[in-house]
Protein backbone atom coordinates (compact mmCIF):
# COMPACT_ATOMS: atom_id res chain seq x y z
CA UNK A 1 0.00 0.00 0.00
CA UNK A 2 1.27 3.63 -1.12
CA UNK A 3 0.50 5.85 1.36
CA UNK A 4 3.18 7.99 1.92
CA UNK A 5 1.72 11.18 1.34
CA UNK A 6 -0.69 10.61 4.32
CA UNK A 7 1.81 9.41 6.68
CA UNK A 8 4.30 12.57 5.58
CA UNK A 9 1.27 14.54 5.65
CA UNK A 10 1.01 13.38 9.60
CA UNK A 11 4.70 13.38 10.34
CA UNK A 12 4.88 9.70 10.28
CA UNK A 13 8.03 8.07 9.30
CA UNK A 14 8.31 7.09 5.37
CA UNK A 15 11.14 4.98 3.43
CA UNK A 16 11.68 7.72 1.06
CA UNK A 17 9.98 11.51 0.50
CA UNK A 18 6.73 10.86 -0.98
CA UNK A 19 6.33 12.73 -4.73
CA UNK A 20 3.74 14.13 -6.57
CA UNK A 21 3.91 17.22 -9.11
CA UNK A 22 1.61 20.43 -9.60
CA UNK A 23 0.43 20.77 -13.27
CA UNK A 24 1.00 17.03 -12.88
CA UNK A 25 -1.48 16.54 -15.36
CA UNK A 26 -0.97 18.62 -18.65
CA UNK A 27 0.66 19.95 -21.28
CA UNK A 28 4.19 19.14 -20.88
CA UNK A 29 3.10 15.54 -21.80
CA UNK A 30 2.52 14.65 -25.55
CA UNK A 31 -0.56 12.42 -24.84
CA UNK A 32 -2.09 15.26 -23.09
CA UNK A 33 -1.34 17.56 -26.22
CA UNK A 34 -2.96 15.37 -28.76
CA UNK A 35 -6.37 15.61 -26.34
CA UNK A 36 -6.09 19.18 -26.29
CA UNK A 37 -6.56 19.56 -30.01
CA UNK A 38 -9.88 17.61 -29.96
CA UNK A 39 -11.42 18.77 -27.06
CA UNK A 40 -11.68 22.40 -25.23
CA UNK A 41 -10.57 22.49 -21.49
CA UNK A 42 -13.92 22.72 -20.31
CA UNK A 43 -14.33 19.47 -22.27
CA UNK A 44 -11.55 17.52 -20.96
CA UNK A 45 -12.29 18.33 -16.97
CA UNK A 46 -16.14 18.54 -17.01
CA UNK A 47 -16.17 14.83 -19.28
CA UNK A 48 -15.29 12.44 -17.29
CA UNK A 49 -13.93 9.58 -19.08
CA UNK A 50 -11.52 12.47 -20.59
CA UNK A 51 -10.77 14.01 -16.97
CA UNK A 52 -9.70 10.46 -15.81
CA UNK A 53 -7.70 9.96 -18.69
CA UNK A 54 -5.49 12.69 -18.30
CA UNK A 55 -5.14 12.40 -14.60
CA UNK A 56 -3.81 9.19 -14.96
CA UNK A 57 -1.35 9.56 -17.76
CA UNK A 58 1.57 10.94 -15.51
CA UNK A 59 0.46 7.95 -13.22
CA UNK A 60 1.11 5.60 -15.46
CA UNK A 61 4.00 7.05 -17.21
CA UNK A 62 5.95 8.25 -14.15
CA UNK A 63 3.92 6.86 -11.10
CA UNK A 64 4.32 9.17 -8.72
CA UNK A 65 3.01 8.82 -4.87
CA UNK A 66 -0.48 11.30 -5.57
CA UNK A 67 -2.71 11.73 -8.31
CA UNK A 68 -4.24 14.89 -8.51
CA UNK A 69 -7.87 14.93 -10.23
CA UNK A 70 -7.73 17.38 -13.40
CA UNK A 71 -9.82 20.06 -12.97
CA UNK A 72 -9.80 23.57 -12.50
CA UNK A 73 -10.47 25.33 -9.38
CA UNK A 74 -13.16 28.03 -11.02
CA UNK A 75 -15.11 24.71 -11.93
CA UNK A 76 -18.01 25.08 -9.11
CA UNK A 77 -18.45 28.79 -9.56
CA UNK A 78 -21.46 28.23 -11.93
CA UNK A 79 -22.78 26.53 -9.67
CA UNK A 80 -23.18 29.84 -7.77
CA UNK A 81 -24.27 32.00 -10.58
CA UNK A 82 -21.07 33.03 -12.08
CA UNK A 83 -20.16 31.60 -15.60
CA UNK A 84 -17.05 31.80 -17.31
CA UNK A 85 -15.04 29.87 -20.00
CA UNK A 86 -11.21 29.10 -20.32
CA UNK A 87 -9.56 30.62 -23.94
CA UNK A 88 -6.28 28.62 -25.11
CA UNK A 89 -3.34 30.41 -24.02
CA UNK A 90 -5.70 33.76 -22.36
CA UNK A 91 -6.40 31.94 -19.91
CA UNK A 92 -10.18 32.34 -17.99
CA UNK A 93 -13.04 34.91 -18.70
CA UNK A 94 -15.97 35.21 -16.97
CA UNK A 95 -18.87 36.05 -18.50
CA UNK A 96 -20.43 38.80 -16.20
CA UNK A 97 -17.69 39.95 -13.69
CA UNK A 98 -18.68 40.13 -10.14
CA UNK A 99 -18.41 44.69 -9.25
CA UNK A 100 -21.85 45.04 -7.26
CA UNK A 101 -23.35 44.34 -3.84
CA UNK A 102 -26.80 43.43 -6.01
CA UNK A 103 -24.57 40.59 -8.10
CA UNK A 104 -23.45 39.06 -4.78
CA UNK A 105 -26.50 39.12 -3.41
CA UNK A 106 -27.96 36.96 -6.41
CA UNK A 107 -25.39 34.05 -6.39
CA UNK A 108 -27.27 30.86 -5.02
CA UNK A 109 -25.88 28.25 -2.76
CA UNK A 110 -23.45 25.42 -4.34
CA UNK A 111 -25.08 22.10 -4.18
CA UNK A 112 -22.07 20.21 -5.34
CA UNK A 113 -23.87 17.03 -6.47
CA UNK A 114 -26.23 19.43 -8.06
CA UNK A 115 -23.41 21.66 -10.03
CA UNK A 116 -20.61 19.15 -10.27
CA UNK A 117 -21.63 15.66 -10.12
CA UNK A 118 -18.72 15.15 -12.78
CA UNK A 119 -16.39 15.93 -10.61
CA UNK A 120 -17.85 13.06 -7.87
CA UNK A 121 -17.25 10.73 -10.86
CA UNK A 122 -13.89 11.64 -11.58
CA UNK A 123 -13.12 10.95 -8.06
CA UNK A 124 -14.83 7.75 -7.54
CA UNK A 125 -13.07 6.79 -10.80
CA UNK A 126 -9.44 7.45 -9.89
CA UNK A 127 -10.00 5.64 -6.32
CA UNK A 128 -11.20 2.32 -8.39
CA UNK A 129 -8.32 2.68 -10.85
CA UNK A 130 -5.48 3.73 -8.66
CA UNK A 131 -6.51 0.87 -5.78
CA UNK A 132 -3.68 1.58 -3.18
CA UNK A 133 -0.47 2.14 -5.32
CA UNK A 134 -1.04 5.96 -4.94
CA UNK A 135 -3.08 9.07 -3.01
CA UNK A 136 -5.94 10.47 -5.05
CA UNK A 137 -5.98 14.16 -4.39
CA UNK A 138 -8.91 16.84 -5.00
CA UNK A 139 -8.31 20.68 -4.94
CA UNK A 140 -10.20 23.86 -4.54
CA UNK A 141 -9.79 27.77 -4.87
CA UNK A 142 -9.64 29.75 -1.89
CA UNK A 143 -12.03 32.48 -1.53
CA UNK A 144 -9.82 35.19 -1.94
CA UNK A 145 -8.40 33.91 -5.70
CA UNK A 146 -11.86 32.88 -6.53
CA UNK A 147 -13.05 36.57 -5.68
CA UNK A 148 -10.16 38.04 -7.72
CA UNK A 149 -10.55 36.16 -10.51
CA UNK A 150 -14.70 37.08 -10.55
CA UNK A 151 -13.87 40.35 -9.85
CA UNK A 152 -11.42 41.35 -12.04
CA UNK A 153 -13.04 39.30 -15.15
CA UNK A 154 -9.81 37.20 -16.19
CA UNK A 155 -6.37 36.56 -15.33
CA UNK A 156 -4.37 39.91 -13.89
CA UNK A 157 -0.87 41.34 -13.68
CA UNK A 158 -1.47 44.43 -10.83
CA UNK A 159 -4.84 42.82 -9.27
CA UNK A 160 -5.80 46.56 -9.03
CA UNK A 161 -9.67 45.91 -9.59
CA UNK A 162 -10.14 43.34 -6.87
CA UNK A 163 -8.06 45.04 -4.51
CA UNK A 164 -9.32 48.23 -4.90
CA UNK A 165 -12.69 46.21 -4.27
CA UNK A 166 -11.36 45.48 -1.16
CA UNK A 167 -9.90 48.37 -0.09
CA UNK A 168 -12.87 51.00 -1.07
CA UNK A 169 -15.95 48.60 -0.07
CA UNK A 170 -14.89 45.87 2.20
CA UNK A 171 -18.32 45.05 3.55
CA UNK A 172 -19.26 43.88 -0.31
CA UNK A 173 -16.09 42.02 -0.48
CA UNK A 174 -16.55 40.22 2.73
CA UNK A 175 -20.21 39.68 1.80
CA UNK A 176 -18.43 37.68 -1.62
CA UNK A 177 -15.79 36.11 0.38
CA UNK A 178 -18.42 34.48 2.80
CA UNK A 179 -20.56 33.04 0.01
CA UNK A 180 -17.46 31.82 -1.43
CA UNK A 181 -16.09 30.27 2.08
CA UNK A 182 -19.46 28.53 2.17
CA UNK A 183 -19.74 27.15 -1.02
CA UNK A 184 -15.50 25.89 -1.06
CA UNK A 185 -16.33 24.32 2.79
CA UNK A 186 -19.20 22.12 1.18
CA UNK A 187 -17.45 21.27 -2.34
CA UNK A 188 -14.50 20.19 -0.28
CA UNK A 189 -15.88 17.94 1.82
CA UNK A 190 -18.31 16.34 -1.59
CA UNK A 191 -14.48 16.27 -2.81
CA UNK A 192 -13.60 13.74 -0.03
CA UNK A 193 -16.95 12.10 0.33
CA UNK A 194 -16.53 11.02 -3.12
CA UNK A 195 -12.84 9.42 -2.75
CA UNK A 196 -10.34 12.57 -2.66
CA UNK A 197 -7.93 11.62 0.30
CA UNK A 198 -6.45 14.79 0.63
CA UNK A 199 -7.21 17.76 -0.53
CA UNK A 200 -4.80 21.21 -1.86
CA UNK A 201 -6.44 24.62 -1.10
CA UNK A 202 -4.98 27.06 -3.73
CA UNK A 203 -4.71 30.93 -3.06
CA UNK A 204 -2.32 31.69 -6.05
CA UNK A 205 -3.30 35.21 -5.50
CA UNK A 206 -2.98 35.78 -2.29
CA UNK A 207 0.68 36.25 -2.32
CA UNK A 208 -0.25 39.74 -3.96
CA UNK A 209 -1.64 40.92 -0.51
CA UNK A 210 0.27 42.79 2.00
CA UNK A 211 0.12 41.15 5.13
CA UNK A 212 -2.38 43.57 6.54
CA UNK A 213 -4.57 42.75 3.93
CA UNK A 214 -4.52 39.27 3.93
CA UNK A 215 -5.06 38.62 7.57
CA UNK A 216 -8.49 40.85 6.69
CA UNK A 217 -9.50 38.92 3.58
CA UNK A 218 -8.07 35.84 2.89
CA UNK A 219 -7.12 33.96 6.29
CA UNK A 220 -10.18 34.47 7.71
CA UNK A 221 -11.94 32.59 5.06
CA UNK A 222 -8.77 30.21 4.69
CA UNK A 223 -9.03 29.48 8.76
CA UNK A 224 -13.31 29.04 8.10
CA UNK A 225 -13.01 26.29 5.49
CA UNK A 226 -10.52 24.40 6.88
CA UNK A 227 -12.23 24.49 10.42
CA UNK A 228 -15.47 23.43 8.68
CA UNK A 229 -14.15 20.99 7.02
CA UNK A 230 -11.65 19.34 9.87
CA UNK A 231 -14.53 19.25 11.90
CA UNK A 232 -16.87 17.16 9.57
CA UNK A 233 -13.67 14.73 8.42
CA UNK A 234 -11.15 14.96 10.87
CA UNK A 235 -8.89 12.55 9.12
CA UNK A 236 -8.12 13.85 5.96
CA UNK A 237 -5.00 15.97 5.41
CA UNK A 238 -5.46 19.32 3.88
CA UNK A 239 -2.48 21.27 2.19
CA UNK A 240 -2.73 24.84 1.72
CA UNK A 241 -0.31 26.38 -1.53
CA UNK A 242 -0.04 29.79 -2.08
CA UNK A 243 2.84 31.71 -4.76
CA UNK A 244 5.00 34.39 -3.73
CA UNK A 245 4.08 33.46 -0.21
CA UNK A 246 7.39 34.29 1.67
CA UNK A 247 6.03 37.53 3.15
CA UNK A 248 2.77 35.85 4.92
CA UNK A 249 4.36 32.22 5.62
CA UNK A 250 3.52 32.34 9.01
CA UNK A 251 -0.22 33.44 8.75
CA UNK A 252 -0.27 30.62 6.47
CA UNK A 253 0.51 28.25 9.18
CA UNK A 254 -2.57 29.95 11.27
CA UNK A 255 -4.68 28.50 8.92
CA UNK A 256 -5.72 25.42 9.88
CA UNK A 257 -4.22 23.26 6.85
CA UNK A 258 -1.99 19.96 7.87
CA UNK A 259 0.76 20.82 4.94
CA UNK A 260 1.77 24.11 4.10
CA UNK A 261 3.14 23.78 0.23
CA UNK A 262 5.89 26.56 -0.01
CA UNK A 263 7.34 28.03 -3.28
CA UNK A 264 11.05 28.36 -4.24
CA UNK A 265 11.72 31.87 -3.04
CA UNK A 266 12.22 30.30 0.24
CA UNK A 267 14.58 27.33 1.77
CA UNK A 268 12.63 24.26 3.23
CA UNK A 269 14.65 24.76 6.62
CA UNK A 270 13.76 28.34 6.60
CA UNK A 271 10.40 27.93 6.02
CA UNK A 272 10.12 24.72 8.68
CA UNK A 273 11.97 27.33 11.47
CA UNK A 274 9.21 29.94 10.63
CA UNK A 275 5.98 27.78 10.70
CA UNK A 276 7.39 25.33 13.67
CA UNK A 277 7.53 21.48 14.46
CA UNK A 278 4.04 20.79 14.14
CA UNK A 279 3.27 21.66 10.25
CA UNK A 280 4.77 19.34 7.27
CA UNK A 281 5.69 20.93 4.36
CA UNK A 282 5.32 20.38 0.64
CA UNK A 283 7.95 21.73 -1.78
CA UNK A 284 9.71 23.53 -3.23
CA UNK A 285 11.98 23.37 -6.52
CA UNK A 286 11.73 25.86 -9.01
CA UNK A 287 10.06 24.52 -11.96
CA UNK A 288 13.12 25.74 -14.30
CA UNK A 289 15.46 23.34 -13.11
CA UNK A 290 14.07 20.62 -14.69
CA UNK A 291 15.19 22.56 -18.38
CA UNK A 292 18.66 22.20 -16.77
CA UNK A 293 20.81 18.81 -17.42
CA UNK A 294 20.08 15.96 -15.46
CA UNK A 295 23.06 15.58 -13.08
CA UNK A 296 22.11 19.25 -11.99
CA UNK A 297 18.60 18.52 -11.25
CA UNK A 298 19.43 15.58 -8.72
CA UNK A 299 21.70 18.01 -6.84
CA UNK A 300 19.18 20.23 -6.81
CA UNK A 301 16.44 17.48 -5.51
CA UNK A 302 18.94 16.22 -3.23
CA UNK A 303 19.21 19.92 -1.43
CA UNK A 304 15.31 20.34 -1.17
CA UNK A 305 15.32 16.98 0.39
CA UNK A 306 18.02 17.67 2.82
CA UNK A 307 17.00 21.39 3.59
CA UNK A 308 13.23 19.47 4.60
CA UNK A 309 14.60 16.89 6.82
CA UNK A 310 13.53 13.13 7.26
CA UNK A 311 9.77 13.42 8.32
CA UNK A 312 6.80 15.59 7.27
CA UNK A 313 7.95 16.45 3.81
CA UNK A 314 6.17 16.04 0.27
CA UNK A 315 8.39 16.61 -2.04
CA UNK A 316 6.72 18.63 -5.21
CA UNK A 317 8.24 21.74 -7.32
CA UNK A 318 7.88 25.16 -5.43
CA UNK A 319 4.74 25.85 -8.49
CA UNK A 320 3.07 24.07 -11.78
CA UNK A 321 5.50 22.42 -13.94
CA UNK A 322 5.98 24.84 -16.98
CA UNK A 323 4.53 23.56 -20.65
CA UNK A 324 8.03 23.11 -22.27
CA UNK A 325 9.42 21.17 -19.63
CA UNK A 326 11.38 18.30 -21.17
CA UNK A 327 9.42 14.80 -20.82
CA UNK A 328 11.97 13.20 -20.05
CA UNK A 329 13.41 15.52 -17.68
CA UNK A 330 9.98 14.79 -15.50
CA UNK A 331 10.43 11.21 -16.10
CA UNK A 332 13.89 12.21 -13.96
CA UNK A 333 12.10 14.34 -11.38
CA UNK A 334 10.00 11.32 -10.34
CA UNK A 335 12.71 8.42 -10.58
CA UNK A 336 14.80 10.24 -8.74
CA UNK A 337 13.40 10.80 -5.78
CA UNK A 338 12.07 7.63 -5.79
CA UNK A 339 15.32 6.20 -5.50
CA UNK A 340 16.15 8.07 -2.46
């Protein structure tokens, strides 16, 4: 049985790191390239004999230690009342974005097996055909990404519309953040009910708050999910990631997740001193070394490892592996540390 993720997760003694990759899924790998011609991305994570498929082809190419459902974490928001679609290489655009108290007040509850029952099937799916060799994981947006990216109508460089959101009317942005904190609580637990046995919490844009700021609007609602969802299924690990997170690490580790996943501004030992014994950590190499030879990469892996120490690590990159990343190269990622 493979479950070294949950026992590193715990800070339970494994034989060797466990490894898994974010972006495992995706278009670095040629079979996923030859689905993305024929189908759009809504296609290939909404369908799910197509969603299954690509989760599985880095398990069965590389076979790392987690498999991570493919999906996308805007995926329940029309489930709320806010549509959008994802454009090739743009990125996501939502249809009407969210800029007034009377839009919030519209957006209906999530009923997960209502909204997503595709995603229930994807999960259920990848428990049957993964068995024990490897943890299935889920994943969800955190309120405060969700918000920006509803907000500000598609993918941003200064975040100036959301934040300005925040800063100028805070009681409509709570009033969003709350529905959003709801709805995440209840699709992560559907997430787990339905075979996810752990579960990654993304706030990619959170790392664009000062720290003021995101003790006011995104740990709150960070601290609220997890809490809910602890409470109602206590034994299932929850990681929290967040880029460019170096300047709120340790509000991170208020939140309530088991694994705090850290990025590759920081060192592993820095970032273990900073959030203290009790946290494990997930992490961290920069997704450009794996364009760099071979021989360079294991030294690289080697110093993660070693900066993490022997218990309570996941090893992963410190982000998404990039599209151009050499196939082979994350053949290399994965055999290596597996050989540790």
């Amino acid at each position: 049985m493979n479950d070294r993720i949950l026992r590193a997760a715990r800070h339970q003694p494994v034989d060797r790191p466990p490894v898994w990759m974010m972006r495992q899924a995706g278009r670095y790998m040629k079979s996923y390239r030859a689905l993305r011609e024929r189908y759009s991305f809504r296609e290939r994570s909404e369908i799910p004999e197509l969603a299954v498929e690509i989760s599985l082809q880095p398990f069965h190419e590389f076979g790392p230690d987690g498999v991570i459902m493919f999906s996308d974490i805007l995926t329940p928001l029309p489930g709320l009342g806010i549509n959008f679609d994802i454009v090739e290489s743009r990125g996501p655009l939502m249809e009407d974005p969210i800029r007034t108290q009377a839009q919030v007040d519209q957006l209906t509850l999530l009923d997960p097996e209502q909204a997503v029952p595709f995603v229930g099937t994807i999960l259920k799916t990848l428990r049957q055909e993964v068995g024990d060799r490897a943890t299935v994981l889920g994943f969800v947006g955190a309120p405060w990404t969700l918000a920006a990216y509803a907000v500000e109508g598609k993918t941003s460089k200064d975040y100036a519309l959301v934040k300005t959101m925040a800063f100028t009317q805070p009681k409509l942005m709570h009033s969003f953040l709350e529905k959003l904190a709801q709805a995440i609580s209840g699709y992560m637990i559907y997430q787990i009910d339905q075979g996810a046995q752990a579960v990654q919490m993304f706030d990619s844009w959170a790392g664009q708050l000062p720290p003021w700021a995101f003790r006011e609007f995104a740990l709150p609602y960070q601290q609220q999910i997890f809490q809910t969802v602890k409470a109602a299924r206590p034994e299932v690990p929850l990681i929290l990631y967040i880029s460019g997170s170096s300047g709120v690490l340790e509000l991170m580790g208020q939140s309530g997740a088991d694994v705090i996943s850290v990025d590759w501004t920081l060192d592993l030992d820095q970032a273990r001193a900073r959030l203290g014994p009790a946290l494990a950590v997930q992490g961290n190499l920069d997704p450009c070394v794996l364009f760099a030879p071979q021989p360079f990469i294991a030294t690289k892996i080697r110093e993660v490892i070693q900066a993490a120490g022997p218990t309570g690590h996941i090893m992963n990159l410190g982000h998404g592996i990039l599209p151009t990343t050499p196939e082979e190269n994350a053949r290399f990622f994965f055999e290596f540390v597996k050989s540790l």
